[in-house]
C-alpha atoms as a PDB file:
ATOM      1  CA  UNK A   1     148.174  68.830  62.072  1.00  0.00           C
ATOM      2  CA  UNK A   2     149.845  66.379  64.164  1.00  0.00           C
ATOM      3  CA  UNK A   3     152.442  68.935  66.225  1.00  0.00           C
ATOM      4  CA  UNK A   4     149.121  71.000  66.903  1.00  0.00           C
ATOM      5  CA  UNK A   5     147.285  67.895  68.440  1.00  0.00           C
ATOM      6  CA  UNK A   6     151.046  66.388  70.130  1.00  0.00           C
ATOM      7  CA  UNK A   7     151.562  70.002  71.488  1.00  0.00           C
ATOM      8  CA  UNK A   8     147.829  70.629  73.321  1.00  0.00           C
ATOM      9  CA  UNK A   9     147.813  66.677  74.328  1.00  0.00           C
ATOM     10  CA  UNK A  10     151.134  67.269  76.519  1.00  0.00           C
ATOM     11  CA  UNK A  11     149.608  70.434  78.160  1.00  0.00           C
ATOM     12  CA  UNK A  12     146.833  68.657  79.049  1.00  0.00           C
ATOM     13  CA  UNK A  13     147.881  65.466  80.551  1.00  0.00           C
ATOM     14  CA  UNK A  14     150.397  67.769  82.815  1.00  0.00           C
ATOM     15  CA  UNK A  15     147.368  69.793  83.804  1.00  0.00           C
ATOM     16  CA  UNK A  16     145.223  66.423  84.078  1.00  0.00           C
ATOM     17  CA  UNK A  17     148.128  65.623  86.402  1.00  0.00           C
ATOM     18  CA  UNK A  18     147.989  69.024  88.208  1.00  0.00           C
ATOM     19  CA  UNK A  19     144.431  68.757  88.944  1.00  0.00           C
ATOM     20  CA  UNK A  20     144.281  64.925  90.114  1.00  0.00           C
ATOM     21  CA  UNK A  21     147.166  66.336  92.334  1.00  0.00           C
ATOM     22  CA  UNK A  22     144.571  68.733  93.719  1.00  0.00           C
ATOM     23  CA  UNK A  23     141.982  66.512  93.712  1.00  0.00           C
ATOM     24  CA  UNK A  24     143.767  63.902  96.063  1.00  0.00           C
ATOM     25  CA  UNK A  25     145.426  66.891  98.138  1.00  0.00           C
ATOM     26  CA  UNK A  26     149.216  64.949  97.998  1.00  0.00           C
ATOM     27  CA  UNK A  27     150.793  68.689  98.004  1.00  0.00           C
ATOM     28  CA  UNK A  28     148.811  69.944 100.969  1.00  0.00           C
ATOM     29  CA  UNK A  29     146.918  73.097 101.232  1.00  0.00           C
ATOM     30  CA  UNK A  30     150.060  74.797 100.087  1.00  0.00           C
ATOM     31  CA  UNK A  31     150.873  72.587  96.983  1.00  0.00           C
ATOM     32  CA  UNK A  32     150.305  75.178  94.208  1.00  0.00           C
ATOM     33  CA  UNK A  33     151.756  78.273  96.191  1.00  0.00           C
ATOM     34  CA  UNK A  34     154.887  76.551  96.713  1.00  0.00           C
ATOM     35  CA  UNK A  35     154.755  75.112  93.046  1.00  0.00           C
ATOM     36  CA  UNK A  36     154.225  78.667  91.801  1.00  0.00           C
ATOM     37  CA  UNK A  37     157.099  80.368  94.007  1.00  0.00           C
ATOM     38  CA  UNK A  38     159.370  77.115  92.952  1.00  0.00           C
ATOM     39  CA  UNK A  39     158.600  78.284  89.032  1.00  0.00           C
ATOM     40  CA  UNK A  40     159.068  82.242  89.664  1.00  0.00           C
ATOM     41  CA  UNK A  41     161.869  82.812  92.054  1.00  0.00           C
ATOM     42  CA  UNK A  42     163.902  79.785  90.405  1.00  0.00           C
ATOM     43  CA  UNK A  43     163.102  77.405  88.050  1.00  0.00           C
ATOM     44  CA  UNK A  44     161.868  80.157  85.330  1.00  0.00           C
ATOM     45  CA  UNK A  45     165.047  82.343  85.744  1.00  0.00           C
ATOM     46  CA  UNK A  46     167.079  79.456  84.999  1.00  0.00           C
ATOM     47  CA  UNK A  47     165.317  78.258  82.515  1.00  0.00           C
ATOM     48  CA  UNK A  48     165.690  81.741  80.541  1.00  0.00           C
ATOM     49  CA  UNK A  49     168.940  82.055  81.605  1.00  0.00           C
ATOM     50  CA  UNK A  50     169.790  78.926  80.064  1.00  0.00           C
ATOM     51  CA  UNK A  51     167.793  79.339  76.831  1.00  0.00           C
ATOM     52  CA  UNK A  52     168.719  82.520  75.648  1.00  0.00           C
ATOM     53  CA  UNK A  53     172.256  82.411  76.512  1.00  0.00           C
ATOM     54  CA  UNK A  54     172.953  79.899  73.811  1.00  0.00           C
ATOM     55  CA  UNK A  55     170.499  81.726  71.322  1.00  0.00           C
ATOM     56  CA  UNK A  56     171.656  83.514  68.666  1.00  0.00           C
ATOM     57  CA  UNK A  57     170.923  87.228  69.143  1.00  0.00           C
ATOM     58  CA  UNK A  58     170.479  88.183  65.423  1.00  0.00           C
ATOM     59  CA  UNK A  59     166.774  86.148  64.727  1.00  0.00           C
ATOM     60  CA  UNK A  60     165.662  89.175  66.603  1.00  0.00           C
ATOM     61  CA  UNK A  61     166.502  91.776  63.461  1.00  0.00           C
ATOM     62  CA  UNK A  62     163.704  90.789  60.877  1.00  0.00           C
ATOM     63  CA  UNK A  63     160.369  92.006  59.817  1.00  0.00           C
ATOM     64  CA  UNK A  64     158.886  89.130  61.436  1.00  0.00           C
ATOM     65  CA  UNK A  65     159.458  90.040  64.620  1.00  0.00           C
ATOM     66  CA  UNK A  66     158.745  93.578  64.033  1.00  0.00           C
ATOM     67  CA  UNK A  67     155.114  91.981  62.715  1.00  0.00           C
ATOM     68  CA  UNK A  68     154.877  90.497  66.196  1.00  0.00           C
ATOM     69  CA  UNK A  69     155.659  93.265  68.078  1.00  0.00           C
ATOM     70  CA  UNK A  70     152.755  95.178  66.619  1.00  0.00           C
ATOM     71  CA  UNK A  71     150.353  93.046  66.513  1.00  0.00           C
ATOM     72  CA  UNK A  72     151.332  91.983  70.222  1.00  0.00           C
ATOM     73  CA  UNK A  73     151.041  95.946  70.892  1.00  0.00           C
ATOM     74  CA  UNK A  74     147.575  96.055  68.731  1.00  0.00           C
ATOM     75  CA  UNK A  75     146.127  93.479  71.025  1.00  0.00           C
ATOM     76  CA  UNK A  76     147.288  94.786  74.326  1.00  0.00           C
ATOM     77  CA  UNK A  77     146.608  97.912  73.830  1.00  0.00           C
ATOM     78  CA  UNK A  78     143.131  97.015  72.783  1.00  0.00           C
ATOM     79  CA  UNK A  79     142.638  95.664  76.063  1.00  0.00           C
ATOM     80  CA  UNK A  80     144.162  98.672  78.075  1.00  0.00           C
ATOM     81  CA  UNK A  81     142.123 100.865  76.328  1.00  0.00           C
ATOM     82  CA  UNK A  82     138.690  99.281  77.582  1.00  0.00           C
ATOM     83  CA  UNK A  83     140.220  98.252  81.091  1.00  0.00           C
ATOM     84  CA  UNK A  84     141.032 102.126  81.365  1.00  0.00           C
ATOM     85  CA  UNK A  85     137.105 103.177  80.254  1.00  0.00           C
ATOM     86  CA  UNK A  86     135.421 100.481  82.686  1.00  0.00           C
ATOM     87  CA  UNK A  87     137.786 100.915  85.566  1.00  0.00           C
ATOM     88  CA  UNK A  88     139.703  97.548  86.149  1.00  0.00           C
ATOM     89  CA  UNK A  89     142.504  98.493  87.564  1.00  0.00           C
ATOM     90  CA  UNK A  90     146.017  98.598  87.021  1.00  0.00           C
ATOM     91  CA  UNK A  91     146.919  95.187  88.423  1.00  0.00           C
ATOM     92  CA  UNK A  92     144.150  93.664  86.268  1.00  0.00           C
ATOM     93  CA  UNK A  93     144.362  95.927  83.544  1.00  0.00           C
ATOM     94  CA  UNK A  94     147.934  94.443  82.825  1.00  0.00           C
ATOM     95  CA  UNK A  95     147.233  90.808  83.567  1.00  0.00           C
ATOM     96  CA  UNK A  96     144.038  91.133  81.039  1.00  0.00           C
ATOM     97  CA  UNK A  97     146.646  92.707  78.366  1.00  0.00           C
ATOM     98  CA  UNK A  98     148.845  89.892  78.761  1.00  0.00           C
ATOM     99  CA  UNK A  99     146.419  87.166  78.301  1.00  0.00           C
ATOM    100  CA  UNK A 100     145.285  89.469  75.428  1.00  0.00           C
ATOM    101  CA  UNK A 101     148.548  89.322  73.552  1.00  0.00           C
ATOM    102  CA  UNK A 102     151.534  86.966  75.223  1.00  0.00           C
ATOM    103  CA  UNK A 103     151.639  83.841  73.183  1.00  0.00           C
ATOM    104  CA  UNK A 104     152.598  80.488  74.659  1.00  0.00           C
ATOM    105  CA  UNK A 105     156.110  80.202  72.619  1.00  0.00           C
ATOM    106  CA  UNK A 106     157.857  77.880  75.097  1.00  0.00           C
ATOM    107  CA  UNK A 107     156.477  74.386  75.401  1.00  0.00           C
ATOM    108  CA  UNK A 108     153.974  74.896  72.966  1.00  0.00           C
ATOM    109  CA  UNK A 109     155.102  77.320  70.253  1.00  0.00           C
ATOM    110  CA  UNK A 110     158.201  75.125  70.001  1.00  0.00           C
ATOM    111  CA  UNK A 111     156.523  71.687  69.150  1.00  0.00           C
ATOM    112  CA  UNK A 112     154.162  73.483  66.903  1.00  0.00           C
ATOM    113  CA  UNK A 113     157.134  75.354  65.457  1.00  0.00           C
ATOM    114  CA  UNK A 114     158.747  71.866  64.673  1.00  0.00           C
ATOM    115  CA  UNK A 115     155.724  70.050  63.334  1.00  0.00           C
ATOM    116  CA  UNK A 116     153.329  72.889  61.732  1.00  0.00           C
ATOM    117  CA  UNK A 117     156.543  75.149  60.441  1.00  0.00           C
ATOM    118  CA  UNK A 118     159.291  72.860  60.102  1.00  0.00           C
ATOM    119  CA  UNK A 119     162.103  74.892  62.293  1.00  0.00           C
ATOM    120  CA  UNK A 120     162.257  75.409  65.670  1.00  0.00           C
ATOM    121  CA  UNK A 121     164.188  78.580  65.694  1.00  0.00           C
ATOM    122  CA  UNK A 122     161.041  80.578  63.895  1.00  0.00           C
ATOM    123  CA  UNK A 123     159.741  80.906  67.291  1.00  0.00           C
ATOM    124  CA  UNK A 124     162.899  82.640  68.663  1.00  0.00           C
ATOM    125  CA  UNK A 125     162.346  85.800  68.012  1.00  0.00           C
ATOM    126  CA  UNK A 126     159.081  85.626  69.729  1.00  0.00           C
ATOM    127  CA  UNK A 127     160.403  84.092  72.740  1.00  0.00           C
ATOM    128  CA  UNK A 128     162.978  87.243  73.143  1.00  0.00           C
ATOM    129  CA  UNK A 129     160.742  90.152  72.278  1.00  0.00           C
ATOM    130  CA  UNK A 130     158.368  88.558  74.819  1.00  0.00           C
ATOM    131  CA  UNK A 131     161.073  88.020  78.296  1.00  0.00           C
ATOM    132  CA  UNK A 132     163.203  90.973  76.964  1.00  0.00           C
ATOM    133  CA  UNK A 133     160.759  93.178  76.418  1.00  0.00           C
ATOM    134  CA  UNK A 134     157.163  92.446  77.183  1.00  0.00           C
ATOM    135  CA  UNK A 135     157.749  90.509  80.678  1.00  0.00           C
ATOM    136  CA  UNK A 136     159.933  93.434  82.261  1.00  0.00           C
ATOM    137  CA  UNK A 137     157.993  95.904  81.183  1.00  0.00           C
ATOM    138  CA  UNK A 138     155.060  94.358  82.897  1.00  0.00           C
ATOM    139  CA  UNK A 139     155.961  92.736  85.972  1.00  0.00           C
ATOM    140  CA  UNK A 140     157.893  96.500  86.559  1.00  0.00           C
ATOM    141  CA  UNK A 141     153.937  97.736  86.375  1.00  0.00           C
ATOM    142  CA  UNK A 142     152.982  94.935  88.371  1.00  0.00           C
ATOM    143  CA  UNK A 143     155.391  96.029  90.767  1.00  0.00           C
ATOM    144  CA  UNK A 144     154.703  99.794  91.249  1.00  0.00           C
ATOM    145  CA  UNK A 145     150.797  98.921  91.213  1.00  0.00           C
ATOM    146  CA  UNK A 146     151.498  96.598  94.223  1.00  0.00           C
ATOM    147  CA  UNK A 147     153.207  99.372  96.450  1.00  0.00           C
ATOM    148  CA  UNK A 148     156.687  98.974  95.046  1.00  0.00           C
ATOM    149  CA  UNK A 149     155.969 102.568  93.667  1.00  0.00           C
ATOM    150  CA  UNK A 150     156.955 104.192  96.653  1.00  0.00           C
ATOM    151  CA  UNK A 151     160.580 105.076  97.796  1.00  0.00           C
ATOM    152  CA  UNK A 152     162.987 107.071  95.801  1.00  0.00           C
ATOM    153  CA  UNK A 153     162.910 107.298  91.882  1.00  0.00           C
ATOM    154  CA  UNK A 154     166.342 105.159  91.611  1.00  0.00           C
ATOM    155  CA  UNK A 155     164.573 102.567  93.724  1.00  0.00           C
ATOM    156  CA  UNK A 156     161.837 102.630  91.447  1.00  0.00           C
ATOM    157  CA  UNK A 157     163.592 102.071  88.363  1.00  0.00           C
ATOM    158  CA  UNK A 158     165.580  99.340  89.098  1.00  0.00           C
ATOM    159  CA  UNK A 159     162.792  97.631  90.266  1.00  0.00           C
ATOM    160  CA  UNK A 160     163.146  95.295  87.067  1.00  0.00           C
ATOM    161  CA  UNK A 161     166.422  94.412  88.552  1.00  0.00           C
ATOM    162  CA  UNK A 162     164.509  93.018  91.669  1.00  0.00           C
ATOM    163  CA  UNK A 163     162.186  90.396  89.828  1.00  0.00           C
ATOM    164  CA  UNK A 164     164.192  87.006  89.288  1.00  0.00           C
ATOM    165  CA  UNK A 165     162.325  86.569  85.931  1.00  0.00           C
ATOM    166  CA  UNK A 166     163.566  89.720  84.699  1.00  0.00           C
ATOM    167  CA  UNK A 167     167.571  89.300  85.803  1.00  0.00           C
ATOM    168  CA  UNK A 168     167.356  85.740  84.285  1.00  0.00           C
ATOM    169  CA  UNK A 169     166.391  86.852  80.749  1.00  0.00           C
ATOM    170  CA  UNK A 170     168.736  89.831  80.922  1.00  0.00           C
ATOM    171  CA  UNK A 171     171.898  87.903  82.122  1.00  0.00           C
ATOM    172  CA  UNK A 172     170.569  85.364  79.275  1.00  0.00           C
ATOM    173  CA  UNK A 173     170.996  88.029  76.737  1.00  0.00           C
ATOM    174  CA  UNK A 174     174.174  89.482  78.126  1.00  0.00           C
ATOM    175  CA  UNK A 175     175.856  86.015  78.027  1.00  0.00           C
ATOM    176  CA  UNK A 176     174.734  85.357  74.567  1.00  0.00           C
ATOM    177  CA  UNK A 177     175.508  89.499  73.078  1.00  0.00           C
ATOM    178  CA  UNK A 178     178.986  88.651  75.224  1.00  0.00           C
ATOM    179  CA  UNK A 179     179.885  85.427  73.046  1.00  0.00           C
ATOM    180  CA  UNK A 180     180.721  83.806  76.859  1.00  0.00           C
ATOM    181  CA  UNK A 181     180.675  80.203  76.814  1.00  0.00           C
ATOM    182  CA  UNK A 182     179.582  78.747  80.113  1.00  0.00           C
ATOM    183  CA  UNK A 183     181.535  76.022  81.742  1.00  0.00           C
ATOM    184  CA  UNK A 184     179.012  72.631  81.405  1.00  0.00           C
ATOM    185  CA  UNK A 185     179.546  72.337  85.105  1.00  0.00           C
ATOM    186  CA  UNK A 186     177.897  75.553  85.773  1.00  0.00           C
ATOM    187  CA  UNK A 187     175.506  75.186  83.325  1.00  0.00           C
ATOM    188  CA  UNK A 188     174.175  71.593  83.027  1.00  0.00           C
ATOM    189  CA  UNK A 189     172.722  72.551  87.174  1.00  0.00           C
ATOM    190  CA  UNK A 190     171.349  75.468  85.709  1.00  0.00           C
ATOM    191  CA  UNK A 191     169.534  73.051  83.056  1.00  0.00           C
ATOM    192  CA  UNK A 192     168.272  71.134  85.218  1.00  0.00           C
ATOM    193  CA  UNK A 193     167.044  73.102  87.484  1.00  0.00           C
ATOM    194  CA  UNK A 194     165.269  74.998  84.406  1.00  0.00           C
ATOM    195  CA  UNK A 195     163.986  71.899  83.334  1.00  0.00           C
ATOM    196  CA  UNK A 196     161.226  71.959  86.310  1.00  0.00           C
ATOM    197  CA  UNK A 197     159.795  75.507  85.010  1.00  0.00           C
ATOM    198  CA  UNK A 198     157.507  74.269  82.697  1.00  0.00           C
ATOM    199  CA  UNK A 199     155.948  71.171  84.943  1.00  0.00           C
ATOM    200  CA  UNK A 200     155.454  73.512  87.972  1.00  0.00           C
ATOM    201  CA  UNK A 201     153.553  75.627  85.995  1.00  0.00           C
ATOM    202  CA  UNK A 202     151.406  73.470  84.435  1.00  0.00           C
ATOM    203  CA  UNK A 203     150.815  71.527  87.364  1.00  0.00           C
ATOM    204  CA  UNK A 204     150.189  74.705  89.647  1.00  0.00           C
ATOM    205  CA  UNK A 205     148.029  75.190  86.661  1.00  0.00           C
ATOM    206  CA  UNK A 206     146.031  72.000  87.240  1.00  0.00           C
ATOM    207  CA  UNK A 207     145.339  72.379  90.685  1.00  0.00           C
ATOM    208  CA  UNK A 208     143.910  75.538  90.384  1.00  0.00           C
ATOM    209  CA  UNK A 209     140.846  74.258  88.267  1.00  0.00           C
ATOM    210  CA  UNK A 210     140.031  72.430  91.328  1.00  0.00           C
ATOM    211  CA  UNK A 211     136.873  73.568  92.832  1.00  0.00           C
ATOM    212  CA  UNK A 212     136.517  76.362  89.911  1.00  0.00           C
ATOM    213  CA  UNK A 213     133.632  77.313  88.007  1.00  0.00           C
ATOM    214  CA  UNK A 214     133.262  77.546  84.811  1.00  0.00           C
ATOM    215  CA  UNK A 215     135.647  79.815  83.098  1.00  0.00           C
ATOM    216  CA  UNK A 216     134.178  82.825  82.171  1.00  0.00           C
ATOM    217  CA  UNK A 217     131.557  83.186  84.302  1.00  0.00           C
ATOM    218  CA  UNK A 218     131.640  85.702  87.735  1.00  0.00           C
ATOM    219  CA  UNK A 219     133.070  88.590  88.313  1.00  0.00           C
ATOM    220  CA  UNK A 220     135.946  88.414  85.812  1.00  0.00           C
ATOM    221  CA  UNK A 221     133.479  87.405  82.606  1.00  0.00           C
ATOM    222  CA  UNK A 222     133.803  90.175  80.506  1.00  0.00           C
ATOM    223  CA  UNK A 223     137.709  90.875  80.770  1.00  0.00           C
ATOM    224  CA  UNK A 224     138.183  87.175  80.453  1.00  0.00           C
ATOM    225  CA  UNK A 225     135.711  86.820  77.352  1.00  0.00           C
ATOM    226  CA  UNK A 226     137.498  90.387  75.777  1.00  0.00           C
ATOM    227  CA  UNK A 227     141.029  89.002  76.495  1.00  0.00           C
ATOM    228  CA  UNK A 228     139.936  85.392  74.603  1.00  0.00           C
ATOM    229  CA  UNK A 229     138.938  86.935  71.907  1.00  0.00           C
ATOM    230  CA  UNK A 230     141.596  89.190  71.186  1.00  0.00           C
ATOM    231  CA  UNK A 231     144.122  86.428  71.960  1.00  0.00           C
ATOM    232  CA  UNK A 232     142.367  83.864  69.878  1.00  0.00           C
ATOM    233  CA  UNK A 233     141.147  85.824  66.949  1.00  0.00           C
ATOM    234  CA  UNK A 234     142.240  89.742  67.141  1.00  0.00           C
ATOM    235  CA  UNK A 235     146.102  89.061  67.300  1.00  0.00           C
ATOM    236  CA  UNK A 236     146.349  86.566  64.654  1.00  0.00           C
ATOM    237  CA  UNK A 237     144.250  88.873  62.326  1.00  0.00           C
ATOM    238  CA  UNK A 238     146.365  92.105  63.049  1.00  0.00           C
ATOM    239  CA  UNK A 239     149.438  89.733  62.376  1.00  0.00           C
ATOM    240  CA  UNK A 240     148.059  88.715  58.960  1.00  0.00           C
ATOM    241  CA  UNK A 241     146.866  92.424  58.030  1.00  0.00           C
ATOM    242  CA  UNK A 242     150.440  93.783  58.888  1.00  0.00           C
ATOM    243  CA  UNK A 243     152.683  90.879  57.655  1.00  0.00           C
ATOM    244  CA  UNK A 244     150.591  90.872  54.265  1.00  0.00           C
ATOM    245  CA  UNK A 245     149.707  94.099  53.660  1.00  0.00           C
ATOM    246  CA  UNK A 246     152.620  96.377  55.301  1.00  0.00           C
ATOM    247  CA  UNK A 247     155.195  94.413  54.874  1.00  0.00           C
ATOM    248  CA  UNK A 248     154.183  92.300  51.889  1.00  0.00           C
ATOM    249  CA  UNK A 249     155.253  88.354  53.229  1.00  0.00           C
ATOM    250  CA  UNK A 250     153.899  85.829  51.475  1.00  0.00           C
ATOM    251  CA  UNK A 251     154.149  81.837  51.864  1.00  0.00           C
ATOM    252  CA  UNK A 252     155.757  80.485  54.511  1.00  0.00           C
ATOM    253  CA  UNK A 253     156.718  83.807  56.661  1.00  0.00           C
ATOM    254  CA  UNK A 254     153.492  84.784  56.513  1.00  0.00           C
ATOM    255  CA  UNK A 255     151.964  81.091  57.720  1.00  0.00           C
ATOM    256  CA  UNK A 256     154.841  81.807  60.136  1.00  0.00           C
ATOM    257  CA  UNK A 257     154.109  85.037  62.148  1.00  0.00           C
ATOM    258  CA  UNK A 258     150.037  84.466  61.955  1.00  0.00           C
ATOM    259  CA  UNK A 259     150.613  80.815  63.294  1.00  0.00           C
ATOM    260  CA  UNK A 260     153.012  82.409  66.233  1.00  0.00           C
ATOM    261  CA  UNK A 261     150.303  84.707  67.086  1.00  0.00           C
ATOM    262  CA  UNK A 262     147.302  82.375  66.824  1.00  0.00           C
ATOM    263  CA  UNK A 263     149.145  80.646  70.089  1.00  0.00           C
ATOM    264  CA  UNK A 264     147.323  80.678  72.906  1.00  0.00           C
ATOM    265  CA  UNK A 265     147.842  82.719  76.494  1.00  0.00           C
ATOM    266  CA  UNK A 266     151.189  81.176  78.126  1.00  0.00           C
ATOM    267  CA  UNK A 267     150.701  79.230  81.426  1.00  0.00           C
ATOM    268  CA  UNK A 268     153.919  81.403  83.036  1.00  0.00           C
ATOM    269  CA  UNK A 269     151.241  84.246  82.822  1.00  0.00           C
ATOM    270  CA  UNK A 270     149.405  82.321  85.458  1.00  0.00           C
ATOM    271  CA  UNK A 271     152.630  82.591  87.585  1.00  0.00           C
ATOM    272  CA  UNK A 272     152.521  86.367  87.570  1.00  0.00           C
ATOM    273  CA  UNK A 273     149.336  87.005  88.158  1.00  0.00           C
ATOM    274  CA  UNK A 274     149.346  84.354  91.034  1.00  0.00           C
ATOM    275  CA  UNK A 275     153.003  85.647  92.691  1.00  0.00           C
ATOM    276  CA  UNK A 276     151.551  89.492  92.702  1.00  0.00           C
ATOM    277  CA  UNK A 277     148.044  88.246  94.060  1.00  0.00           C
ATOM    278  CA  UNK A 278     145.817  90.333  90.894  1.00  0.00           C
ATOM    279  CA  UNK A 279     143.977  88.677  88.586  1.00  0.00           C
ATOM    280  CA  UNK A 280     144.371  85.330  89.378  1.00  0.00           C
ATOM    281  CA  UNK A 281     140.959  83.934  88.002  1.00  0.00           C
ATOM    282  CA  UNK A 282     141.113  86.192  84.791  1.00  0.00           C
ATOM    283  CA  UNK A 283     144.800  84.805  83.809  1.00  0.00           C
ATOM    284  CA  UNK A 284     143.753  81.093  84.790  1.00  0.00           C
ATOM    285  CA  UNK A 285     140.099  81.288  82.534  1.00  0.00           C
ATOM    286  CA  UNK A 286     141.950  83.278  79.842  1.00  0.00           C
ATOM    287  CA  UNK A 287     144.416  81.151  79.250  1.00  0.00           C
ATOM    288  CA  UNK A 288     142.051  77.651  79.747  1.00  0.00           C
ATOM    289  CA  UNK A 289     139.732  79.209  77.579  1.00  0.00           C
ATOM    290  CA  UNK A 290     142.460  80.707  74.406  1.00  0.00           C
ATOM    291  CA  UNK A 291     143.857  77.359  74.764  1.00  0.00           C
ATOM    292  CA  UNK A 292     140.950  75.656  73.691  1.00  0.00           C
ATOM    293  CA  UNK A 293     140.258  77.754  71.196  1.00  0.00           C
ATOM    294  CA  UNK A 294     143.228  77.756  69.841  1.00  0.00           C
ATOM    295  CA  UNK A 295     143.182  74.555  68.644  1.00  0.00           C
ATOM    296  CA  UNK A 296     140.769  74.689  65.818  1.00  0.00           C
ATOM    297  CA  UNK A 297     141.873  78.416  65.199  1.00  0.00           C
ATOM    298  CA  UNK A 298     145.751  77.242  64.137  1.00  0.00           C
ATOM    299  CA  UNK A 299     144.220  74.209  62.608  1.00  0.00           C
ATOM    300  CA  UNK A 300     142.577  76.750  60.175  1.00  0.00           C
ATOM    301  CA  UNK A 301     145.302  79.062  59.687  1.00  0.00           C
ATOM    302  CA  UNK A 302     147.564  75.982  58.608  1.00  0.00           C
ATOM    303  CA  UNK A 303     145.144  75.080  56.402  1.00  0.00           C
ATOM    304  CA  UNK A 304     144.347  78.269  54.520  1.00  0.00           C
ATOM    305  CA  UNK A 305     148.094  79.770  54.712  1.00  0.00           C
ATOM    306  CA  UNK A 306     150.209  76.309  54.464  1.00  0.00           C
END
C-alpha cells in the first residue's frame, strides 16, 4: 500500500508546513486569506484550465463514472436530507454535502491512482464529473444563498459564469471538446501558475488548525461527524452496491470506482467554504477527520477487492 502511505505523507508534510507557517506568523494575520484568494480567483482556474484541456473527453462515457455519479448523489443527498430536517442552512447544508461526497481526486486520487490501480487516467472521469458538474452546481448555490440571488433571472443564471473556478473548468472542456492545441507559450504560464493551486491550499489548510480544537467537537459536531461518515464509509459502500450489483463489475473496475470513492474530502473544498464565509470549521474538521480515516479504510478495500 505504498501510493496510499506516499499520497497521505505529502498532504501532511504540506499541512505540517502550513501550520508551522501559522505557528511562527511569517504570512501575517492575513497569510491564509490571501493564500485562499491566491488558490480561488487564480491558481485553481488555471490549474483546471490546464488539466482538462489536454484530457481526453471520452473517459467520461463509461459505467464507471455513471457508478460515481450515484453514489456521489447517494451521499450528498443523504446529507441534504438531514441538513433540511434539523435546519442548517443552505450555505452549510451544501458545504456538509460536499464534504459528504467530493473525493480528493487531484493530488491524492492521482498518486493513489498510480500506485494502488496502476493508471493514472482511472481517476479522470472523476476529476470531470466533479469541476464540470458537481463544483458549478454548488458554488452557483453558494452564490444565490450569499445574496447573489437577487437581481434579474438572467443575472442569476449566469452566475456560474461569474466564479473563476467554474469558467476555468468550462474553457478546459471547451478547449479539449474543440481539439485546440494551445501555443506552449500561452500555456506553459498557465502551468505554472496552476502549479501553486495545490500548495496554497494545503498550506491555507495548515494554518487554519492553528489555535483549533479538536475536530468534531462545538457547534459543528454532528454535521461534521454525519459528513465523515458518509464520506469515509457510506460512499464507498453505495459505490460497491451499485458497481457490483447494478452494473455487474467485477475485478479491477470494481477495486477501481470503490477505491475512487473511499478518497477522502478534497482540501479545494476548504477554499469554498472559506471564500463564501459558511462553514468554514465543518469543511476544515470534515476533511481532517475523512482524511484520517481514510487511510485504513482504502487500505482495506485494496486488500479485500485487489
Amino acid at each position: 500500500m505504498q501510493g496510499v502511505l506516499t499520497g497521505f505523507a505529502v498532504i501532511a508534510v504540506v499541512i505540517g508546513v502550513g501550520y508551522a507557517i501559522g505557528r511562527r506568523g511569517y504570512l501575517g494575520d492575513q497569510g491564509r486569506e490571501v493564500l485562499t484568494k491566491l488558490a480561488f480567483h487564480v491558481a485553481s482556474p488555471a490549474l483546471l484550465f490546464t488539466t482538462l484541456a489536454q484530457t481526453d473527453l471520452s473517459v467520461i462515457f463509461s459505467s464507471r463514472l455513471l457508478v460515481t455519479a450515484l453514489s456521489t448523489a447517494a451521499a450528498a443527498g443523504v446529507f441534504v436530507a438531514v441538513g433540511v430536517v434539523r435546519r442548517w442552512g443552505v450555505g452549510r447544508t451544501t458545504i456538509g454535502a460536499l464534504c459528504s461526497s467530493y473525493v480528493n481526486s487531484g493530488n491524492l486520487g492521482i498518486p493513489i491512482a498510480v500506485y494502488v490501480l496502476g493508471d493514472a487516467s482511472l481517476v479522470a472521469p472523476v476529476l470531470l464529473f466533479q469541476l464540470v458538474g458537481v463544483t458549478p452546481i454548488a458554488l452557483t448555490i453558494l452564490d444565490l444563498s450569499g445574496g447573489g440571488g437577487k437581481g434579474p433571472l438572467w443575472r442569476r443564471l449566469l452566475t456560474p459564469l461569474r466564479n473563476p473556478i467554474a469558467v476555468g473548468s468550462l474553457a478546459g472542456v471547451a478547449v479539449s471538446a474543440t481539439g485546440l492545441r494551445i501555443p506552449a507559450p500561452v500555456l506553459d504560464p498557465l502551468t505554472l501558475i496552476g502549479g501553486m493551486s495545490v500548495p496554497a491550499v494545503l498550506l491555507a489548510f495548515g494554518i487554519s488548525l492553528c489555535g483549533s480544537t479538536m475536530p468534531g467537537r462545538g457547534p459543528d459536531r454532528h454535521p461534521v461527524l454525519l459528513s465523515v461518515a458518509l464520506k469515509s464509509l457510506g460512499q464507498p459502500a453505495a459505490a460497491w452496491a451499485l458497481a457490483a450489483g447494478v452494473f455487474g463489475l467485477r475485478g479491477a473496475p470494481l477495486l477501481d470506482v470503490v477505491v475512487t470513492s473511499a478518497l477522502p474530502a478534497a482540501q479545494n473544498l476548504y477554499t469554498y467554504a472559506s471564500s463564501y464565509g459558511v462553514g468554514e470549521r465543518l469543511a476544515r474538521d470534515s476533511i481532517l477527520l475523512s482524511t484520517v480515516i481514510s487511510v485504513p479504510v482504502l487500505v482495506v478495500v485494496a486488500a479485500l477487492l485487489g
